[in-house]
PDB file of N, CA and C in Angstrom:
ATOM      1  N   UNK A   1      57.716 110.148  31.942  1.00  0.00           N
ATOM      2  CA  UNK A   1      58.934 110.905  32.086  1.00  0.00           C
ATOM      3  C   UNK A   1      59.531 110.568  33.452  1.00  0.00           C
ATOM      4  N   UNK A   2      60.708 109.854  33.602  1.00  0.00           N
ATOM      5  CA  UNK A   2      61.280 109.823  34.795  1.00  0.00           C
ATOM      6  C   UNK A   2      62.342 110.613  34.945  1.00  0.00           C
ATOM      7  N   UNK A   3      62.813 111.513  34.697  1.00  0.00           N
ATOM      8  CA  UNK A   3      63.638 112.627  35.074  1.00  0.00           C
ATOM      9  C   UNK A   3      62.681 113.610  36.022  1.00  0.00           C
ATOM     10  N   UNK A   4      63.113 113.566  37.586  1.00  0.00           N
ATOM     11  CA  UNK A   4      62.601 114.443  38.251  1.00  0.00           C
ATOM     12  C   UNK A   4      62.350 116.287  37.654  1.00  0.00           C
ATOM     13  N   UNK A   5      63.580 116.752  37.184  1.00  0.00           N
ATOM     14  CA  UNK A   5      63.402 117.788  36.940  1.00  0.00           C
ATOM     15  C   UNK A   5      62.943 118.192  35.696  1.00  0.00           C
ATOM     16  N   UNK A   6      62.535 117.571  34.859  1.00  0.00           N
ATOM     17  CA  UNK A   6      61.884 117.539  33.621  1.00  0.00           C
ATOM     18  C   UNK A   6      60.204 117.721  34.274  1.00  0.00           C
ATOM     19  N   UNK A   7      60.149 116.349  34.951  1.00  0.00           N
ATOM     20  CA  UNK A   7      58.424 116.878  35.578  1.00  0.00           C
ATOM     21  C   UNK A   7      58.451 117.625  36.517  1.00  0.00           C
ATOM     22  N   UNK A   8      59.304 118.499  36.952  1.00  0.00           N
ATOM     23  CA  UNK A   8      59.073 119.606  37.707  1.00  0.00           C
ATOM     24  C   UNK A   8      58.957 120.754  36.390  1.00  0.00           C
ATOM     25  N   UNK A   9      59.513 120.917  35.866  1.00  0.00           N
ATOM     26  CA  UNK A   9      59.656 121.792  34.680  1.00  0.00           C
ATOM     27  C   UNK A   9      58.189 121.457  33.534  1.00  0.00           C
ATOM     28  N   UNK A  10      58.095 120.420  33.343  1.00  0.00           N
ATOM     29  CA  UNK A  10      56.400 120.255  32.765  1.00  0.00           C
ATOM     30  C   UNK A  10      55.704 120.795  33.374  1.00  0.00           C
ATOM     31  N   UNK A  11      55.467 120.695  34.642  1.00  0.00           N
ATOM     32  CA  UNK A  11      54.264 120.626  35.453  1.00  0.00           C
ATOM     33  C   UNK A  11      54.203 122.276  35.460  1.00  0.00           C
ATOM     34  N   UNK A  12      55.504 122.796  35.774  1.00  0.00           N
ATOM     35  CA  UNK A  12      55.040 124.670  35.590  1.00  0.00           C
ATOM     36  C   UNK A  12      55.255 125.296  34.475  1.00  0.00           C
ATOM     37  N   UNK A  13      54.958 124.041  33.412  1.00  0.00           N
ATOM     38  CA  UNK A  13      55.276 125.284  31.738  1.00  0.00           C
ATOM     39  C   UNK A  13      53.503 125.546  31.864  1.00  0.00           C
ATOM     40  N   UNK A  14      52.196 125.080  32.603  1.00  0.00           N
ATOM     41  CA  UNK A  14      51.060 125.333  32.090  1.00  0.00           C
ATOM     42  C   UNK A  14      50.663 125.878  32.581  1.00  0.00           C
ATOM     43  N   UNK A  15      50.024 127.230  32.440  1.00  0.00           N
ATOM     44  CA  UNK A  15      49.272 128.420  33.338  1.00  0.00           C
ATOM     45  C   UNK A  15      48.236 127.908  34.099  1.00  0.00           C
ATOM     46  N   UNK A  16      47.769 127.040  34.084  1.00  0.00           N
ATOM     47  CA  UNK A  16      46.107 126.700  35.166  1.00  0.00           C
ATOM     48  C   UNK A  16      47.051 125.595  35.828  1.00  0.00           C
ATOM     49  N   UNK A  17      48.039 124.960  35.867  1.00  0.00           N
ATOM     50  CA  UNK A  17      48.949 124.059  37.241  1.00  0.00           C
ATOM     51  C   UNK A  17      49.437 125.526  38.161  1.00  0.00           C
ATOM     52  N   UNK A  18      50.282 126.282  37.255  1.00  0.00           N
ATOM     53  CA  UNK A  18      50.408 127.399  37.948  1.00  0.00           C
ATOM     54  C   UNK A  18      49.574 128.445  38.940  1.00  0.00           C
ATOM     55  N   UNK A  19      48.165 128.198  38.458  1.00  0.00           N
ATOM     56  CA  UNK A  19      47.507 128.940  39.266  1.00  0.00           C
ATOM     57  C   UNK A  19      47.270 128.701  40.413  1.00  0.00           C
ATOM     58  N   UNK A  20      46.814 127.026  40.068  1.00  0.00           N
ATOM     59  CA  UNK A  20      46.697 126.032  41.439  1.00  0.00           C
ATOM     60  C   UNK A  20      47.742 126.331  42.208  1.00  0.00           C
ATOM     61  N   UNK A  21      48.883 126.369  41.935  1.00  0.00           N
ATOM     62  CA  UNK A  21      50.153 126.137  43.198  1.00  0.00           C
ATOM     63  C   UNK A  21      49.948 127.929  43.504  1.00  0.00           C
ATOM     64  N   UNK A  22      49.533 128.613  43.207  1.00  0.00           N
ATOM     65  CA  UNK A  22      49.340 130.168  43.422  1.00  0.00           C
ATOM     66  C   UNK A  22      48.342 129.564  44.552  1.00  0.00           C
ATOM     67  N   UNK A  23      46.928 129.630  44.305  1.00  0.00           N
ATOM     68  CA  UNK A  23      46.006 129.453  44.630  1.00  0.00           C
ATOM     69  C   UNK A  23      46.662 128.395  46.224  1.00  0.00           C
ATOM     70  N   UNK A  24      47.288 127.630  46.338  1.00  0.00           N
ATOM     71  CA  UNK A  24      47.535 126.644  47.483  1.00  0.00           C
ATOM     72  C   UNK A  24      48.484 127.376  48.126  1.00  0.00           C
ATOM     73  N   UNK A  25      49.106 128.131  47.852  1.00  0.00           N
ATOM     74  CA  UNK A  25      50.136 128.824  48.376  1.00  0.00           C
ATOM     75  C   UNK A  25      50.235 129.264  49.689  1.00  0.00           C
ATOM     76  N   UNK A  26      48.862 129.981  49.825  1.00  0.00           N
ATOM     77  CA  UNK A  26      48.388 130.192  51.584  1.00  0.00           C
ATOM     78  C   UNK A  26      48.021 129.377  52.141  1.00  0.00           C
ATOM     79  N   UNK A  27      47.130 128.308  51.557  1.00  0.00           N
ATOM     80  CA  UNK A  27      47.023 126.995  52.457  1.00  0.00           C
ATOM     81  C   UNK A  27      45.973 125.702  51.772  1.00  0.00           C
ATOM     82  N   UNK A  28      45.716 124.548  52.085  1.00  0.00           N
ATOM     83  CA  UNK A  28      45.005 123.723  51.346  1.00  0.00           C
ATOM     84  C   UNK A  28      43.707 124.515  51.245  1.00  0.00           C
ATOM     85  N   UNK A  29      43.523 123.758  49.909  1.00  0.00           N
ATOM     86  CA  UNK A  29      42.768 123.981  48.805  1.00  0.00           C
ATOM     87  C   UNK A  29      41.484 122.522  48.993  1.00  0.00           C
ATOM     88  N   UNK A  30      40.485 122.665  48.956  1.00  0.00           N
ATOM     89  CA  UNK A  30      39.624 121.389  48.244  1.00  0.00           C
ATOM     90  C   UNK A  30      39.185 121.708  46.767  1.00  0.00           C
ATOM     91  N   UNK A  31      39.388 120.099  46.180  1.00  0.00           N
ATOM     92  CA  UNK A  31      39.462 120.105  44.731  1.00  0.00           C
ATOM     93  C   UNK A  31      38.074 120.601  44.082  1.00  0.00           C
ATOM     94  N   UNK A  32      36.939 120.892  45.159  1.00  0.00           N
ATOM     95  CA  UNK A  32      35.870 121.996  45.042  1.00  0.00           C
ATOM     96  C   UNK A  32      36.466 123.028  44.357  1.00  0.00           C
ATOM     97  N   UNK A  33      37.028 123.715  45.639  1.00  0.00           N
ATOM     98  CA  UNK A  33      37.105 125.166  45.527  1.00  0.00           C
ATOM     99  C   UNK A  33      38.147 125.005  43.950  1.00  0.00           C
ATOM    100  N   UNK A  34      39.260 124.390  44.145  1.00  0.00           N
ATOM    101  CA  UNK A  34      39.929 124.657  42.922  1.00  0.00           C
ATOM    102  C   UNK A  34      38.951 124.369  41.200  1.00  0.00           C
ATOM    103  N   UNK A  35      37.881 123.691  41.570  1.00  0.00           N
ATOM    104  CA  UNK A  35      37.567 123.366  40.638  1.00  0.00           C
ATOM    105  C   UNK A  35      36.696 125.351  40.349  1.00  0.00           C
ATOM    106  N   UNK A  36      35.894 125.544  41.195  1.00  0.00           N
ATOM    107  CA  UNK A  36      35.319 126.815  41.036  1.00  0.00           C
ATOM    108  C   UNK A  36      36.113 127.494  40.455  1.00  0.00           C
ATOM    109  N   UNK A  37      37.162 128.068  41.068  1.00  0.00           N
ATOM    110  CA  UNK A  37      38.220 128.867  40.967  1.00  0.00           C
ATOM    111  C   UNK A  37      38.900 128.794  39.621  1.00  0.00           C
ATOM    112  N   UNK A  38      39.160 128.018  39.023  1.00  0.00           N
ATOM    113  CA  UNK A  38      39.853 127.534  37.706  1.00  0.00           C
ATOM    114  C   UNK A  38      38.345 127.615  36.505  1.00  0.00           C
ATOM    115  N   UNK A  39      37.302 127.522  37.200  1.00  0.00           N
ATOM    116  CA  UNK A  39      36.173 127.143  35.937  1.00  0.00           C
ATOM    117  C   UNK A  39      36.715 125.872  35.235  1.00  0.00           C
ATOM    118  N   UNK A  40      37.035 124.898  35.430  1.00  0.00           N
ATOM    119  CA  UNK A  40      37.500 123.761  35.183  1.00  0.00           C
ATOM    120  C   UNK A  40      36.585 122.565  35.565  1.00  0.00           C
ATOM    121  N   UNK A  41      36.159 121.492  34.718  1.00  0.00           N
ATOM    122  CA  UNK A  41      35.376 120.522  35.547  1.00  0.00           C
ATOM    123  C   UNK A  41      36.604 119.786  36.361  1.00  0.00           C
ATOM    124  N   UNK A  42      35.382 119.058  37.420  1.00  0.00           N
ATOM    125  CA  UNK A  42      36.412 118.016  38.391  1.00  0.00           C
ATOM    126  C   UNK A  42      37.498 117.265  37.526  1.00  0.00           C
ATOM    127  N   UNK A  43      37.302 116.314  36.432  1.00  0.00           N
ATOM    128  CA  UNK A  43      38.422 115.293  35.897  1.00  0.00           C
ATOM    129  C   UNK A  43      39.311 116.519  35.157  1.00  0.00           C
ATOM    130  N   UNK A  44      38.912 117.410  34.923  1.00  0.00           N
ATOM    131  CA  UNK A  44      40.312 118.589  34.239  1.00  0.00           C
ATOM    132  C   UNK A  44      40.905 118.565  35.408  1.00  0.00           C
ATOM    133  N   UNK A  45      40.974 119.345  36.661  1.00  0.00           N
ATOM    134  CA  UNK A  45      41.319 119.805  37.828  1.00  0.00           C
ATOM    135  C   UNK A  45      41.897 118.428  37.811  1.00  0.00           C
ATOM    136  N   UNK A  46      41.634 116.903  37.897  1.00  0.00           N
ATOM    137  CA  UNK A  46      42.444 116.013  38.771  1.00  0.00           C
ATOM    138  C   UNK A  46      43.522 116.003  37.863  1.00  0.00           C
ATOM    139  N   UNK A  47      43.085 116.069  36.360  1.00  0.00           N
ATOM    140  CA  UNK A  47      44.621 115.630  35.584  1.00  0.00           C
ATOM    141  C   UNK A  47      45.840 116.751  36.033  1.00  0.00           C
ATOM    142  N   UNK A  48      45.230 117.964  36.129  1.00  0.00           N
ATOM    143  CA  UNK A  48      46.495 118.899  36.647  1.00  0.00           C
ATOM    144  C   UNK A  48      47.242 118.571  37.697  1.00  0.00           C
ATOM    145  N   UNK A  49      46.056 118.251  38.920  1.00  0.00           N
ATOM    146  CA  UNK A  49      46.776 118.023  39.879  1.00  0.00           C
ATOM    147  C   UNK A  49      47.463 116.363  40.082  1.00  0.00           C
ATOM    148  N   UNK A  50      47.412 115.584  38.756  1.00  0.00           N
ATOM    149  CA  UNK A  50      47.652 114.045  39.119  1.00  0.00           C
ATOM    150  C   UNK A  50      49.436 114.643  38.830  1.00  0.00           C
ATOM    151  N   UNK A  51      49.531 115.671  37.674  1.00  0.00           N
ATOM    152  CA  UNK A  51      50.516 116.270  37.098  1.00  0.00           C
ATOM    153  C   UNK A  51      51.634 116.617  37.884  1.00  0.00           C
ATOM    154  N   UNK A  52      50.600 117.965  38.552  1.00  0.00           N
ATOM    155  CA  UNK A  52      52.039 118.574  39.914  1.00  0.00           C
ATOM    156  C   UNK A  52      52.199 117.790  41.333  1.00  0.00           C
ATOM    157  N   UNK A  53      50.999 116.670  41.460  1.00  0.00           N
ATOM    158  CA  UNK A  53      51.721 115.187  42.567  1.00  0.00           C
ATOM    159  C   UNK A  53      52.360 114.242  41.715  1.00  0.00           C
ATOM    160  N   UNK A  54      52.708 113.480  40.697  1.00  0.00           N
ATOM    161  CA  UNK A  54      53.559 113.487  40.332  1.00  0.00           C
ATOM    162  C   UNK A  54      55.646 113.974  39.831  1.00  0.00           C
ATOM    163  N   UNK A  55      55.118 115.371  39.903  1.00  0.00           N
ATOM    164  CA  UNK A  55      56.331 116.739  39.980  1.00  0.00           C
ATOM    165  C   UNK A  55      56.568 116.862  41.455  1.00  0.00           C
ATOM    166  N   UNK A  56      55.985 116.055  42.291  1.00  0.00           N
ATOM    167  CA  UNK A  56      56.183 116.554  43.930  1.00  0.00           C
ATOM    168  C   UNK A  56      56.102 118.168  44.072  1.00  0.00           C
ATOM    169  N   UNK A  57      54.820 118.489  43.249  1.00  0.00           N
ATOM    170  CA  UNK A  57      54.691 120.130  43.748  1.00  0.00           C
ATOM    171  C   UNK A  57      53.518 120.018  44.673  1.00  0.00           C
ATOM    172  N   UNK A  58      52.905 119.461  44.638  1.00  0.00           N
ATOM    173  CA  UNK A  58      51.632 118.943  45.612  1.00  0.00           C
ATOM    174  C   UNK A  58      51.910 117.506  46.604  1.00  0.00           C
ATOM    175  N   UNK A  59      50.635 117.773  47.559  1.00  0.00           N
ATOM    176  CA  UNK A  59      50.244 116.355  48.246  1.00  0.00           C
ATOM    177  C   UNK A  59      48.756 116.552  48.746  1.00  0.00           C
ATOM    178  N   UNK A  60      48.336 115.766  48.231  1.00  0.00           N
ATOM    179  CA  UNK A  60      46.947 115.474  48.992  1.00  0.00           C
ATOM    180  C   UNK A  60      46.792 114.637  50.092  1.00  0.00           C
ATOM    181  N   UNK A  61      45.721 114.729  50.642  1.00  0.00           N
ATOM    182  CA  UNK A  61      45.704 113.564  51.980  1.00  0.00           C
ATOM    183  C   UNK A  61      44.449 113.739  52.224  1.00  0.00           C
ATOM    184  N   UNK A  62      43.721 112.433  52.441  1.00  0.00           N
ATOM    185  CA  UNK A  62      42.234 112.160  52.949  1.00  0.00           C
ATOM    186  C   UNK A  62      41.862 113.175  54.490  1.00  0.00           C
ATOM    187  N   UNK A  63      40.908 113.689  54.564  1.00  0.00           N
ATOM    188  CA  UNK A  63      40.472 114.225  55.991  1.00  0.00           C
ATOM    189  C   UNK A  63      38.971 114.041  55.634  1.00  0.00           C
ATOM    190  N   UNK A  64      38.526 113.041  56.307  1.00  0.00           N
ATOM    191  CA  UNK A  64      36.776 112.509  56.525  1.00  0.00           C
ATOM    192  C   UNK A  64      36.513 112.410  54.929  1.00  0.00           C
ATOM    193  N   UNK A  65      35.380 112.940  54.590  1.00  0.00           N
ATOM    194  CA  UNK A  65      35.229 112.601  52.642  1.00  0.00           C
ATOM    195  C   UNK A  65      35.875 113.944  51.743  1.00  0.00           C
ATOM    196  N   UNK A  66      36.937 114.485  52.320  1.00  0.00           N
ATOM    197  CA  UNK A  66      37.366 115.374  51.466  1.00  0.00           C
ATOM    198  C   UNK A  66      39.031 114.884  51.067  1.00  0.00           C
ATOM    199  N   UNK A  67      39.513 115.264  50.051  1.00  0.00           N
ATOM    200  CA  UNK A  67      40.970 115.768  49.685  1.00  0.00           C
ATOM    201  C   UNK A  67      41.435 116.775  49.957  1.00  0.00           C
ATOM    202  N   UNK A  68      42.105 117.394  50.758  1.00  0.00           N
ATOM    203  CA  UNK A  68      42.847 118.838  50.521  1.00  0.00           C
ATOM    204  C   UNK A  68      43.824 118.247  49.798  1.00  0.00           C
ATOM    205  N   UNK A  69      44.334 119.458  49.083  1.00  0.00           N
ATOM    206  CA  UNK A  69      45.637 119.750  48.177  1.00  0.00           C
ATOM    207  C   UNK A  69      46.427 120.343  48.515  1.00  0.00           C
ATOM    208  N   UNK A  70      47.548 120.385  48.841  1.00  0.00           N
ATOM    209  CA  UNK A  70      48.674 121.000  49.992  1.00  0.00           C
ATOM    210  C   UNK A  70      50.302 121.311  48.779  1.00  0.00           C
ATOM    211  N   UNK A  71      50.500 122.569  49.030  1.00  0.00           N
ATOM    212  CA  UNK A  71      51.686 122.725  48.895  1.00  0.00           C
ATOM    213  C   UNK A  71      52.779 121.757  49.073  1.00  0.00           C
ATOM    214  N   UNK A  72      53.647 121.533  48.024  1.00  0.00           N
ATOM    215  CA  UNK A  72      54.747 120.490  48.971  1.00  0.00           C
ATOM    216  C   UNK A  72      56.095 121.256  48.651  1.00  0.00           C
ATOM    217  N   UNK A  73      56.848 122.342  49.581  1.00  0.00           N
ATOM    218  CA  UNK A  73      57.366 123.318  48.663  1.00  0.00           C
ATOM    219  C   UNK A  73      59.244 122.275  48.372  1.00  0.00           C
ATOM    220  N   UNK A  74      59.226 121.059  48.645  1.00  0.00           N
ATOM    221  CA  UNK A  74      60.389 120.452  48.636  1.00  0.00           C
ATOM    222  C   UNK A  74      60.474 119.921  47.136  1.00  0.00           C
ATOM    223  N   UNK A  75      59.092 119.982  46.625  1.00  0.00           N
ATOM    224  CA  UNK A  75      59.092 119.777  45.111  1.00  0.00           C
ATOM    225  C   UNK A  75      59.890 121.041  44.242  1.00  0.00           C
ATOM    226  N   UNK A  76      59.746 122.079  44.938  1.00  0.00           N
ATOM    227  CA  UNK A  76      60.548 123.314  44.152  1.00  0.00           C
ATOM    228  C   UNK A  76      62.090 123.032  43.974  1.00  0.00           C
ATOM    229  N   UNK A  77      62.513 122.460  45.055  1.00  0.00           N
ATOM    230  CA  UNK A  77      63.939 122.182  45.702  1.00  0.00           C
ATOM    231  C   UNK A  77      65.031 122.005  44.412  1.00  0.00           C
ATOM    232  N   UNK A  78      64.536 121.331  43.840  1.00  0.00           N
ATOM    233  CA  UNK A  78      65.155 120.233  42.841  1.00  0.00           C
ATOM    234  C   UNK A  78      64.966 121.633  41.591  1.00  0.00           C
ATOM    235  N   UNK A  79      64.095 121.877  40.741  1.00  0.00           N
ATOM    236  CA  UNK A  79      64.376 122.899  40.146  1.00  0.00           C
ATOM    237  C   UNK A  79      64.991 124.365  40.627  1.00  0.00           C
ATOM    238  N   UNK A  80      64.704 124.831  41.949  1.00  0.00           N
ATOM    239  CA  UNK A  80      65.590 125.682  42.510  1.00  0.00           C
ATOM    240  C   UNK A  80      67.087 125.792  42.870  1.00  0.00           C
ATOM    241  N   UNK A  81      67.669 124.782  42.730  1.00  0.00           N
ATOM    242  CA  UNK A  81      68.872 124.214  42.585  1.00  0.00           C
ATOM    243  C   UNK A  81      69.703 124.717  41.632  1.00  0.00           C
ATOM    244  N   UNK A  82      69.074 124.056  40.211  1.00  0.00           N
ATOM    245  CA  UNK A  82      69.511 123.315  38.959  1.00  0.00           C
ATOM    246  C   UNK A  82      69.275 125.130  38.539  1.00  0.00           C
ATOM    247  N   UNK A  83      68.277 125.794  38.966  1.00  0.00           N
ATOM    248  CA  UNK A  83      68.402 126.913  38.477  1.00  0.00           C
ATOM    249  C   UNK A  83      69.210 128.261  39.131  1.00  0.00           C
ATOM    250  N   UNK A  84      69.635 128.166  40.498  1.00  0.00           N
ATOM    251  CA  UNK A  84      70.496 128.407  41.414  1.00  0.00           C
ATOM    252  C   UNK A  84      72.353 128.869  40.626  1.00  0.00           C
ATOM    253  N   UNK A  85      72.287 127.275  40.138  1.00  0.00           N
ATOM    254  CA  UNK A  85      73.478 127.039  39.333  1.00  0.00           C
ATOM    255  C   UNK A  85      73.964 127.919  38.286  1.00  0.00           C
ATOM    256  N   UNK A  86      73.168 128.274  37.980  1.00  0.00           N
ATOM    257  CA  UNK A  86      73.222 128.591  36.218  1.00  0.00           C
ATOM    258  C   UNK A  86      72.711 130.387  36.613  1.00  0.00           C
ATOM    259  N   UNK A  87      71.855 130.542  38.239  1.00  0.00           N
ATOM    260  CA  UNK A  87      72.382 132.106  37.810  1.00  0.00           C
ATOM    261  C   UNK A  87      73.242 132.346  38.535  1.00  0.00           C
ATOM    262  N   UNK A  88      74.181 131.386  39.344  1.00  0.00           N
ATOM    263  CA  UNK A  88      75.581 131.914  39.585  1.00  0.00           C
ATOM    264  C   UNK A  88      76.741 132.170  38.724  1.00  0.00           C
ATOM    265  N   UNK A  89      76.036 131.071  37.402  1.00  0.00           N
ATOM    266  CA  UNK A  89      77.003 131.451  36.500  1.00  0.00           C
ATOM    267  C   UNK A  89      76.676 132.753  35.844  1.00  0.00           C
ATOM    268  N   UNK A  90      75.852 132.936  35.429  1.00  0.00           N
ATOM    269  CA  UNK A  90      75.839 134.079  34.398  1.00  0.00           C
ATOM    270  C   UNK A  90      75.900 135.333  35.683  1.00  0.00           C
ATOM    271  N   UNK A  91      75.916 135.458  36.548  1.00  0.00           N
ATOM    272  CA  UNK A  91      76.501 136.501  37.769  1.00  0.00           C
ATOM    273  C   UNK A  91      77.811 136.378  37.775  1.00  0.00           C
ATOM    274  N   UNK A  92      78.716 135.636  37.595  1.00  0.00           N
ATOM    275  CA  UNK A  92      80.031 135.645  37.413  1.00  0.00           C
ATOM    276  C   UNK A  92      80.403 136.018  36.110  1.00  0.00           C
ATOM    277  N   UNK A  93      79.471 135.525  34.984  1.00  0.00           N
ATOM    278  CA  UNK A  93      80.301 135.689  33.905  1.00  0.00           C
ATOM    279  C   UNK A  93      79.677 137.821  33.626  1.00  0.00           C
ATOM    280  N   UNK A  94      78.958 138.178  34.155  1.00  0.00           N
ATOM    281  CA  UNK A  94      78.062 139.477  34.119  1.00  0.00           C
ATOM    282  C   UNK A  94      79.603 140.277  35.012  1.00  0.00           C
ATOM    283  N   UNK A  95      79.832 139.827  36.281  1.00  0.00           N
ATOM    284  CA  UNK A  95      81.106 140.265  36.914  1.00  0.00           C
ATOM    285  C   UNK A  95      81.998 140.885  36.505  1.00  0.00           C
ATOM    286  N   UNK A  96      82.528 139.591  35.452  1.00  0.00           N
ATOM    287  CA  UNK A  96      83.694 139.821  34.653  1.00  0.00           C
ATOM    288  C   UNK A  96      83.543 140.584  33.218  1.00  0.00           C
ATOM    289  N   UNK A  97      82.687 140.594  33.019  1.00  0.00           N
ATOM    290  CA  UNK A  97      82.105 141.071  31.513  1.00  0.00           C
ATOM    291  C   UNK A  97      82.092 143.036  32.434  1.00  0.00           C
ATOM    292  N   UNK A  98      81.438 143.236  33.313  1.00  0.00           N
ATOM    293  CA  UNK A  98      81.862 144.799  34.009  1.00  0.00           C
ATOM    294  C   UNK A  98      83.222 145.189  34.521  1.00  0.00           C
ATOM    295  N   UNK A  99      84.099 144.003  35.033  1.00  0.00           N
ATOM    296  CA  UNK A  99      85.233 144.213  35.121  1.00  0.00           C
ATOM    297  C   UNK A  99      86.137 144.979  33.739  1.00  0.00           C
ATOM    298  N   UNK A 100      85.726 144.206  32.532  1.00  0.00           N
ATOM    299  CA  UNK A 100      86.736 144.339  32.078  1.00  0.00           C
ATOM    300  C   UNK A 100      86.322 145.873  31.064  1.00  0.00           C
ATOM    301  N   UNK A 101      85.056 145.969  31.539  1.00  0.00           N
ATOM    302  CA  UNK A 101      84.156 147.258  31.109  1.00  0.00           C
ATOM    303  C   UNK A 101      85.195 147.999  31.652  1.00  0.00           C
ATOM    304  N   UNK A 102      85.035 148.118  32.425  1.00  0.00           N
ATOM    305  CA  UNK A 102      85.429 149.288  33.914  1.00  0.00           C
ATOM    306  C   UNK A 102      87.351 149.174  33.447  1.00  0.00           C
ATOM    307  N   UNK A 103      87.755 148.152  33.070  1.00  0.00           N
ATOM    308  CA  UNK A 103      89.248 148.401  32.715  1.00  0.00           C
ATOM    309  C   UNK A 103      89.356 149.342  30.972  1.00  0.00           C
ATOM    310  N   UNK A 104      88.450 148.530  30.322  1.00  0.00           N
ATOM    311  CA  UNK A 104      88.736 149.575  28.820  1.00  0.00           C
ATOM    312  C   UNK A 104      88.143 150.866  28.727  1.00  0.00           C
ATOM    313  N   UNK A 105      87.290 151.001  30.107  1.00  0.00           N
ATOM    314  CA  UNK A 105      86.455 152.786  30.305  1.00  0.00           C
ATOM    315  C   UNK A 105      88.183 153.440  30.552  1.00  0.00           C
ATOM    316  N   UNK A 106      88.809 152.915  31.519  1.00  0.00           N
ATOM    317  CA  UNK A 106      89.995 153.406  32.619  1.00  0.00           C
ATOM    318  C   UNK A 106      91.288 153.841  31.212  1.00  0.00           C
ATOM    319  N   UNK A 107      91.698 152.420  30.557  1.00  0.00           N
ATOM    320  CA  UNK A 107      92.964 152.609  29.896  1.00  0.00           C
ATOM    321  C   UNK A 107      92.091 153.735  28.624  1.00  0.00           C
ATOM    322  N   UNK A 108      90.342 153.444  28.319  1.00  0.00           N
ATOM    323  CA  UNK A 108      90.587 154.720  27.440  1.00  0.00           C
ATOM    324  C   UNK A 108      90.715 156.491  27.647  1.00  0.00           C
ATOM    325  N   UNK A 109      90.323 156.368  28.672  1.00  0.00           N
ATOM    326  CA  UNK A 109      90.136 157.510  29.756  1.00  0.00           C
ATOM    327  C   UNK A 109      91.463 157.937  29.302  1.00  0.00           C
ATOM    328  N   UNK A 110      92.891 157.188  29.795  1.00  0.00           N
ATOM    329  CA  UNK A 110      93.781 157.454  30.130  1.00  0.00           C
ATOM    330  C   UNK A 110      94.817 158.330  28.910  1.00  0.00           C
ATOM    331  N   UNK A 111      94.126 156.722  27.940  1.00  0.00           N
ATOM    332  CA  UNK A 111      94.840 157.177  25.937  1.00  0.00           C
ATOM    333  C   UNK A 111      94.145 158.815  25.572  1.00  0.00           C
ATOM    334  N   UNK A 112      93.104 158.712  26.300  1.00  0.00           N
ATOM    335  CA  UNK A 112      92.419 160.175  25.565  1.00  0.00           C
ATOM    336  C   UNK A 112      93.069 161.538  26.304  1.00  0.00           C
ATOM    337  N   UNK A 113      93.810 161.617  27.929  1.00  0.00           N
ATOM    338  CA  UNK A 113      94.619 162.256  28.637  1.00  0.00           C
ATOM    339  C   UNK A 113      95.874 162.584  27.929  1.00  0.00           C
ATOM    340  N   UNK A 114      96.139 161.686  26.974  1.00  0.00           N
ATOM    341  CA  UNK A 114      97.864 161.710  26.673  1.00  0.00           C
ATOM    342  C   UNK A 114      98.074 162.194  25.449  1.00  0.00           C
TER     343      UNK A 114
END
């Protein structure tokens, strides 16, 4: 899949990628602990995470014989955007949809006075 926001959007339709980026949230993770944590063997745990470094929701980086797994929160960016968009729209169209509430409450108010 080469559409960035498609594999940003894969990568968080699956509850155990999700947990991981929960789980990393406060700070790197080793693919130990995530493996404990998930009850997941090691090659499950890497395919998730080959998943959300791919999606740029992660980064790993060598330190002596370990991996940490690191937040990369610029991977959100791109779906936070695209979804940004779309609730400005439906906040505008919600706006106008009370506006015109608030006008047929008023003119009936008014028909029921007369």
């Amino acid at each position: 899949m080469s559409d960035p926001l498609s594999r940003t959007f894969l990568a968080l339709a699956d509850p155990t990628r999700r947990a991981i980026l929960a789980q990393i949230a406060d700070g790197a993770q080793s693919v130990t602990a995530l493996v404990a944590a998930n009850r997941l063997s090691q090659p499950g745990i890497s395919k998730h995470l080959k998943v959300l470094e791919e999606a740029g929701l992660i980064r790993r980086e060598r330190v002596s014989r370990t991996r940490p797994v690191h937040l990369d929160p610029r991977g959100l960016q791109l779906a936070g955007a695209w979804i940004d968009h779309y609730r400005k729209y439906w906040e505008g169209a919600f706006d106008r949809m009370d506006a015109l509430i608030a006008r047929l409450n008023e003119e009936a108010a008014k028909n029921g006075r007369q």
